[in-house]
N, C-alpha and C. Protein backbone atom coordinates (compact mmCIF):
# COMPACT_ATOMS: atom_id res chain seq x y z
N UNK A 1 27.21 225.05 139.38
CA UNK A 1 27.29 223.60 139.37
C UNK A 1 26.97 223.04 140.76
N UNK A 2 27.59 223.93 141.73
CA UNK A 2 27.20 223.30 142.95
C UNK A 2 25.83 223.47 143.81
N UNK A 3 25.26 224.69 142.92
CA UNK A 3 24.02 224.45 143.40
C UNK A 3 23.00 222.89 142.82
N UNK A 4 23.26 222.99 141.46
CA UNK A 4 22.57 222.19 140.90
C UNK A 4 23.08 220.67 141.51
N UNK A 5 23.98 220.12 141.79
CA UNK A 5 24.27 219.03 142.75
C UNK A 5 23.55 219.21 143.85
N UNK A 6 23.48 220.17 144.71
CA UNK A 6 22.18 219.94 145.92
C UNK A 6 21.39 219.55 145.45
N UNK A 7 20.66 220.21 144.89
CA UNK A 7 19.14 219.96 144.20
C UNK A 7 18.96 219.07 143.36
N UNK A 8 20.00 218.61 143.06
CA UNK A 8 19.55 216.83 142.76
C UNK A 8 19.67 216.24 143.92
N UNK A 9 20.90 216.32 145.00
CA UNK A 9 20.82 215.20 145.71
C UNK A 9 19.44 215.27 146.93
N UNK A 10 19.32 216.73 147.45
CA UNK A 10 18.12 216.83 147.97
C UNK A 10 16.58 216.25 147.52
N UNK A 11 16.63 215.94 146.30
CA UNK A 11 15.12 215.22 145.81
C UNK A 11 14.93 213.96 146.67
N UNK A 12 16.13 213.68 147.25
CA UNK A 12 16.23 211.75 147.44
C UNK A 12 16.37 211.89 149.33
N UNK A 13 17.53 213.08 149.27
CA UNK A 13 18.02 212.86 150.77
C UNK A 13 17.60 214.14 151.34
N UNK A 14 18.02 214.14 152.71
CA UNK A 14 17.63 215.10 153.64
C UNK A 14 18.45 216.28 154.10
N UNK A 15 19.71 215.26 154.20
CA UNK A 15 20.62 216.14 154.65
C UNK A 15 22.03 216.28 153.60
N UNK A 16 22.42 217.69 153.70
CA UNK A 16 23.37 217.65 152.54
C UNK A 16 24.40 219.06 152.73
N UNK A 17 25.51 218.40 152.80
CA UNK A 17 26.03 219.99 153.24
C UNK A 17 27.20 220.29 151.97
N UNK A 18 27.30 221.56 152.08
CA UNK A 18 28.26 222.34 150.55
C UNK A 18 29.45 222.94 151.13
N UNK A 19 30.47 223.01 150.03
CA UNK A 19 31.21 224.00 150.72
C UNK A 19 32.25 224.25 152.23
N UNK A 20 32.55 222.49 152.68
CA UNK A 20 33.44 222.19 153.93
C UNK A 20 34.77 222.12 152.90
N UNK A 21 35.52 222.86 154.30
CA UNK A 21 36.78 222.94 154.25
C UNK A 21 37.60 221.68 155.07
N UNK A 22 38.36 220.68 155.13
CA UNK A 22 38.72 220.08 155.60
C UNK A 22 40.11 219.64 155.70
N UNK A 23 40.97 220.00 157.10
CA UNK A 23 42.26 220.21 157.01
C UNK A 23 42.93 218.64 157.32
N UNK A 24 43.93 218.36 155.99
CA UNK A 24 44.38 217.45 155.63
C UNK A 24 46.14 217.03 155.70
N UNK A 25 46.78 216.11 155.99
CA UNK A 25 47.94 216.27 155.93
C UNK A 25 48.41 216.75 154.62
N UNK A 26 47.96 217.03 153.43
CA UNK A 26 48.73 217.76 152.34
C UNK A 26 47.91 219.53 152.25
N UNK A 27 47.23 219.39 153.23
CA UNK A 27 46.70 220.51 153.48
C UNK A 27 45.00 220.59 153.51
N UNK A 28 44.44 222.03 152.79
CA UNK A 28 43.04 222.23 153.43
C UNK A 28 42.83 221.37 152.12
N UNK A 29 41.74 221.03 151.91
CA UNK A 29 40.58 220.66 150.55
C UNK A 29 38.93 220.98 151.01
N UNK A 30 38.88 221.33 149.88
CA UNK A 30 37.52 222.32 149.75
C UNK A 30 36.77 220.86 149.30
N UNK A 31 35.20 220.45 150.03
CA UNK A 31 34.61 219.51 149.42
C UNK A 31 33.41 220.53 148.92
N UNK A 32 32.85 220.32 147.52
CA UNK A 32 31.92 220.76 147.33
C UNK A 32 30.61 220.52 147.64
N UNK A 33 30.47 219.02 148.14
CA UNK A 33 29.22 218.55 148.67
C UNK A 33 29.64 217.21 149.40
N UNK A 34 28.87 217.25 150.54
CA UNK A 34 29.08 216.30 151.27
C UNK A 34 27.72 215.04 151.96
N UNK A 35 27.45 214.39 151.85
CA UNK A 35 26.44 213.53 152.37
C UNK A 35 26.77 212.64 152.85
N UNK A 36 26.17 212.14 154.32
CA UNK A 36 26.32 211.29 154.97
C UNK A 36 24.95 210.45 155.04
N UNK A 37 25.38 209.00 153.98
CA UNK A 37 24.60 208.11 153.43
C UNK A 37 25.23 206.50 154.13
N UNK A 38 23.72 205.80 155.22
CA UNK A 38 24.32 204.55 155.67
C UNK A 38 25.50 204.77 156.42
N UNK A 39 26.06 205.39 157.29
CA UNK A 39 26.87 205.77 157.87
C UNK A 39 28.38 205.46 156.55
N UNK A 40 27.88 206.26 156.31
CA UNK A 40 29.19 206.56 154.86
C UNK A 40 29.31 207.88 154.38
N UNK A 41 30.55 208.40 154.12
CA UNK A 41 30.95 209.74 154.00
C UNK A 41 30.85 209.54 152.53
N UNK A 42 29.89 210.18 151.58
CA UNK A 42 30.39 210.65 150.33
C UNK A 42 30.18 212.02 149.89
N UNK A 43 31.46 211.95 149.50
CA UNK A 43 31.73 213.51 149.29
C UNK A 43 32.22 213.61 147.41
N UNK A 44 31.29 215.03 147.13
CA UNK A 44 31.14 215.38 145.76
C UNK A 44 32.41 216.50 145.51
N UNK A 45 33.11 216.37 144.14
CA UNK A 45 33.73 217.56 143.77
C UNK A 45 33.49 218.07 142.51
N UNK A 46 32.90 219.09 142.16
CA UNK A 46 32.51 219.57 140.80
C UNK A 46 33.40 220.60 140.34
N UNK A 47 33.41 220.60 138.83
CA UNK A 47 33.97 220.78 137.79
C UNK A 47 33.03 221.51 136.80
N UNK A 48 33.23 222.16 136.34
CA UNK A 48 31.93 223.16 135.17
C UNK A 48 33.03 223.45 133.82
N UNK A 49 33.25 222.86 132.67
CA UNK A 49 33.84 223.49 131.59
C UNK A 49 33.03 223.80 130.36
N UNK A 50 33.38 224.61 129.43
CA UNK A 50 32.95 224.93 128.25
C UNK A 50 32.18 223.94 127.48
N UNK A 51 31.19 224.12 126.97
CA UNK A 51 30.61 222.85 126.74
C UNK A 51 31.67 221.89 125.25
N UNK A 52 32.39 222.16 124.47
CA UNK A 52 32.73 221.86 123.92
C UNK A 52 34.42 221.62 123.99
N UNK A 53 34.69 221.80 125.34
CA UNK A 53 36.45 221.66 126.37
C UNK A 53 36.14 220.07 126.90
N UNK A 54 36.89 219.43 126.77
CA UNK A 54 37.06 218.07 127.75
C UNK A 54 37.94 218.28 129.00
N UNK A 55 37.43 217.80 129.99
CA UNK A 55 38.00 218.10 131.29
C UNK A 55 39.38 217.17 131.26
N UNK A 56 40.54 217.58 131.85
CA UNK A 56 41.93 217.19 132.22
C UNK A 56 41.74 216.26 133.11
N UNK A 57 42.45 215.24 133.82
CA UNK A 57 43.38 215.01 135.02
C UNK A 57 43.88 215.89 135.79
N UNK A 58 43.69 216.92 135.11
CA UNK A 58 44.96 218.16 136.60
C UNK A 58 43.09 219.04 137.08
N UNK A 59 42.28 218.61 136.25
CA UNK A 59 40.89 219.72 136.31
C UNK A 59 40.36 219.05 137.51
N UNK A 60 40.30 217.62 137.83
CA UNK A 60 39.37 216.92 139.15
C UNK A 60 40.52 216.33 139.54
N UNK A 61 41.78 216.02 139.30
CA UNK A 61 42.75 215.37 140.02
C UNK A 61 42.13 215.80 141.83
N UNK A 62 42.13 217.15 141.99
CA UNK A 62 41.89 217.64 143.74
C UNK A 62 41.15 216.52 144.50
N UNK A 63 40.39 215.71 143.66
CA UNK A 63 39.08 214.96 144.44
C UNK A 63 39.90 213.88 145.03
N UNK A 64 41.23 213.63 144.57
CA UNK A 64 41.71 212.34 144.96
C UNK A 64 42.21 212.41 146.30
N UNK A 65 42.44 213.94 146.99
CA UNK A 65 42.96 214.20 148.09
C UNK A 65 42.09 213.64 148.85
N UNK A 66 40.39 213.38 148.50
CA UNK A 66 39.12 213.09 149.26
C UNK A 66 39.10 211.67 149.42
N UNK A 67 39.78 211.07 148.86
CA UNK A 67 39.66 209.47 149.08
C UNK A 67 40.35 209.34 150.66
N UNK A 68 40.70 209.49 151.08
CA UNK A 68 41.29 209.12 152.61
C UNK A 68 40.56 209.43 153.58
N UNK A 69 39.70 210.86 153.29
CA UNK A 69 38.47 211.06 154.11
C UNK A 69 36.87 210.25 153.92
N UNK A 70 36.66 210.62 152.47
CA UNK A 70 35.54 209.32 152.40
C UNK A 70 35.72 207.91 151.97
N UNK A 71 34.22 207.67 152.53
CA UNK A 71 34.09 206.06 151.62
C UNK A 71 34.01 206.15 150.46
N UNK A 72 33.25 206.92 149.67
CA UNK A 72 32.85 207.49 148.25
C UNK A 72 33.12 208.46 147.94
N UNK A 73 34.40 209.19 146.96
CA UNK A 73 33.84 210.04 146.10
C UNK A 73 33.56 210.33 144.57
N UNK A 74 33.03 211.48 144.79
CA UNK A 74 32.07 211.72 143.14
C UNK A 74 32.95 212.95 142.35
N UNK A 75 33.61 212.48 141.65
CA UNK A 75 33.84 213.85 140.79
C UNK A 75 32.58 214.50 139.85
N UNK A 76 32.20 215.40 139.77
CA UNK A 76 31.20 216.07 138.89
C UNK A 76 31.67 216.85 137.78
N UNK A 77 31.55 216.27 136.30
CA UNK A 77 32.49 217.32 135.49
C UNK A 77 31.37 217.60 134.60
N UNK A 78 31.05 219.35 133.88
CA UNK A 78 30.14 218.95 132.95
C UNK A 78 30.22 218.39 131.70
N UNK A 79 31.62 218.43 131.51
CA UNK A 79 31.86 217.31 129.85
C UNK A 79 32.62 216.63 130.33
N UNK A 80 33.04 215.38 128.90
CA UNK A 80 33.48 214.38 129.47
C UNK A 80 35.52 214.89 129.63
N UNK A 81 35.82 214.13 130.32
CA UNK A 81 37.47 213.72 130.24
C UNK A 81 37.82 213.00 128.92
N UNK A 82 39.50 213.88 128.88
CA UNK A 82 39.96 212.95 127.81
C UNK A 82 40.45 211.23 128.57
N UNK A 83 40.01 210.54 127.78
CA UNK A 83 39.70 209.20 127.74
C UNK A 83 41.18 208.69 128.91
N UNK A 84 42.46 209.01 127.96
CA UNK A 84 43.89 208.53 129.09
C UNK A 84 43.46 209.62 130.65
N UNK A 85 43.33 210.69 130.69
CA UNK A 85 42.84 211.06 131.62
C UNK A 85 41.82 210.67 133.04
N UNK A 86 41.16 210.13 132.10
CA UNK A 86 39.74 209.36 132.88
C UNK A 86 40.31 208.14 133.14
N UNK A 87 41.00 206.76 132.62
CA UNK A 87 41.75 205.82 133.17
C UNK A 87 42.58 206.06 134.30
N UNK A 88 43.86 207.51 133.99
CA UNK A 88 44.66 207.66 135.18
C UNK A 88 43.60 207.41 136.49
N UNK A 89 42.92 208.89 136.17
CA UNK A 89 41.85 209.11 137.72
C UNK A 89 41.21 207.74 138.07
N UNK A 90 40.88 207.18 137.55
CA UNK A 90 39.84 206.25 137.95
C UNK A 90 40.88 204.99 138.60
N UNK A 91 41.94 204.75 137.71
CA UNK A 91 43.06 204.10 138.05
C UNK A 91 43.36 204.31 139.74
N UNK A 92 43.71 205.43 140.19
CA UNK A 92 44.64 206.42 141.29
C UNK A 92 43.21 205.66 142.46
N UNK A 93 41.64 205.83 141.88
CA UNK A 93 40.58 205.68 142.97
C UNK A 93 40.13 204.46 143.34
N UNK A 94 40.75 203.49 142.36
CA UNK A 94 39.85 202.52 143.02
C UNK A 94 38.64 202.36 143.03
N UNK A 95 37.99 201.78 143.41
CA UNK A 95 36.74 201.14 143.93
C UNK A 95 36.27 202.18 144.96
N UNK A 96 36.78 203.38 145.02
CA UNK A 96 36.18 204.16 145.79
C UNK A 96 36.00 205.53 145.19
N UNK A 97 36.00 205.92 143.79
CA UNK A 97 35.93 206.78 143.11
C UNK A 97 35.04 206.54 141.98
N UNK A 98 33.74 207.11 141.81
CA UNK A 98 32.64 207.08 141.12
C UNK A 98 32.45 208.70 140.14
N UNK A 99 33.17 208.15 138.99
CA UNK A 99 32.81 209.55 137.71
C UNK A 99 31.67 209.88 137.11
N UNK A 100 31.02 211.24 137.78
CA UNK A 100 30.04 211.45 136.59
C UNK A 100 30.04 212.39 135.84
N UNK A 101 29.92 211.97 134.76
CA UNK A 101 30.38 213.46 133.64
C UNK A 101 29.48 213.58 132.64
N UNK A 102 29.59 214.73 131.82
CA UNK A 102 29.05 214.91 130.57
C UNK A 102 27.32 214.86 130.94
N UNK A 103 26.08 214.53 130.06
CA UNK A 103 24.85 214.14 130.14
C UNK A 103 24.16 213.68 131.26
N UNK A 104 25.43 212.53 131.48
CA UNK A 104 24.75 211.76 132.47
C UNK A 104 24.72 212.16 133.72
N UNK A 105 24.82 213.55 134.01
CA UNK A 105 25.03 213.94 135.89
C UNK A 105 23.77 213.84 136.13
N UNK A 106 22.23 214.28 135.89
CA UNK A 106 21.16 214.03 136.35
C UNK A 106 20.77 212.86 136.66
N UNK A 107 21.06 211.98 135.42
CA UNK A 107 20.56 210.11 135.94
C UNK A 107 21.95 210.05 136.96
N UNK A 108 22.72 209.95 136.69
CA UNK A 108 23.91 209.51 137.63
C UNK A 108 23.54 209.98 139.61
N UNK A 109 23.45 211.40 139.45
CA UNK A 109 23.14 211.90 140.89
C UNK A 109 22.05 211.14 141.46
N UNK A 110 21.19 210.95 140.58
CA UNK A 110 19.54 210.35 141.26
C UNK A 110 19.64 208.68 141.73
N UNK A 111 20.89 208.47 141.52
CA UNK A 111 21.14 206.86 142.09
C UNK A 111 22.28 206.97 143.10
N UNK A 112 22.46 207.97 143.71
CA UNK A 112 23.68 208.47 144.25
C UNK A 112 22.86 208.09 145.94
């Protein structure tokens, strides 16, 4: 999954880094992708489930630790969330938490 997030976001941008560790007051968090866009930190966290599993709240909840470090982040799930699930998260982010799930990760990344 996390390759395939570079290689979308690389079609558009230049620079793109995977795989930072970043030590946090609730501890480390692993970002899976990171880009620095307009002097703005957005940082990606991906998710890969069964194609026919809907992703949890406890499956990308981690990404929310990333809101204090970036301006933007992206959860990446490959199916969708159950629906109360996807309200909590989105609820918890604010205006600074952008979901892409299911189908839409290719169009979604390419406007990223």
């Amino acid at each position: 999954m996390e390759w395939y997030l570079k290689h979308i976001i690389l079609q558009k941008h230049k620079h793109f880094e995977q795989g930072i560790i970043v030590d946090m007051k609730e501890g480390c968090v692993e970002i899976d992708g990171l880009l620095l866009k307009n002097n703005s930190i957005v940082s990606f966290g991906c998710k890969a489930k069964k194609p026919k599993e809907k992703a949890s709240f406890n499956d990308v909840a981690n990404v929310l630790k990333l809101l204090d470090f970036s301006d933007r982040v992206y959860p990446v799930v490959t199916t969708r969330i159950k629906p109360n699930d996807r309200n909590r998260l989105m609820n918890m982010g604010k205006d600074k938490l952008h979901l892409i799930e299911g189908q839409d990760i290719e169009r979604e990344l390419k406007s990223v």
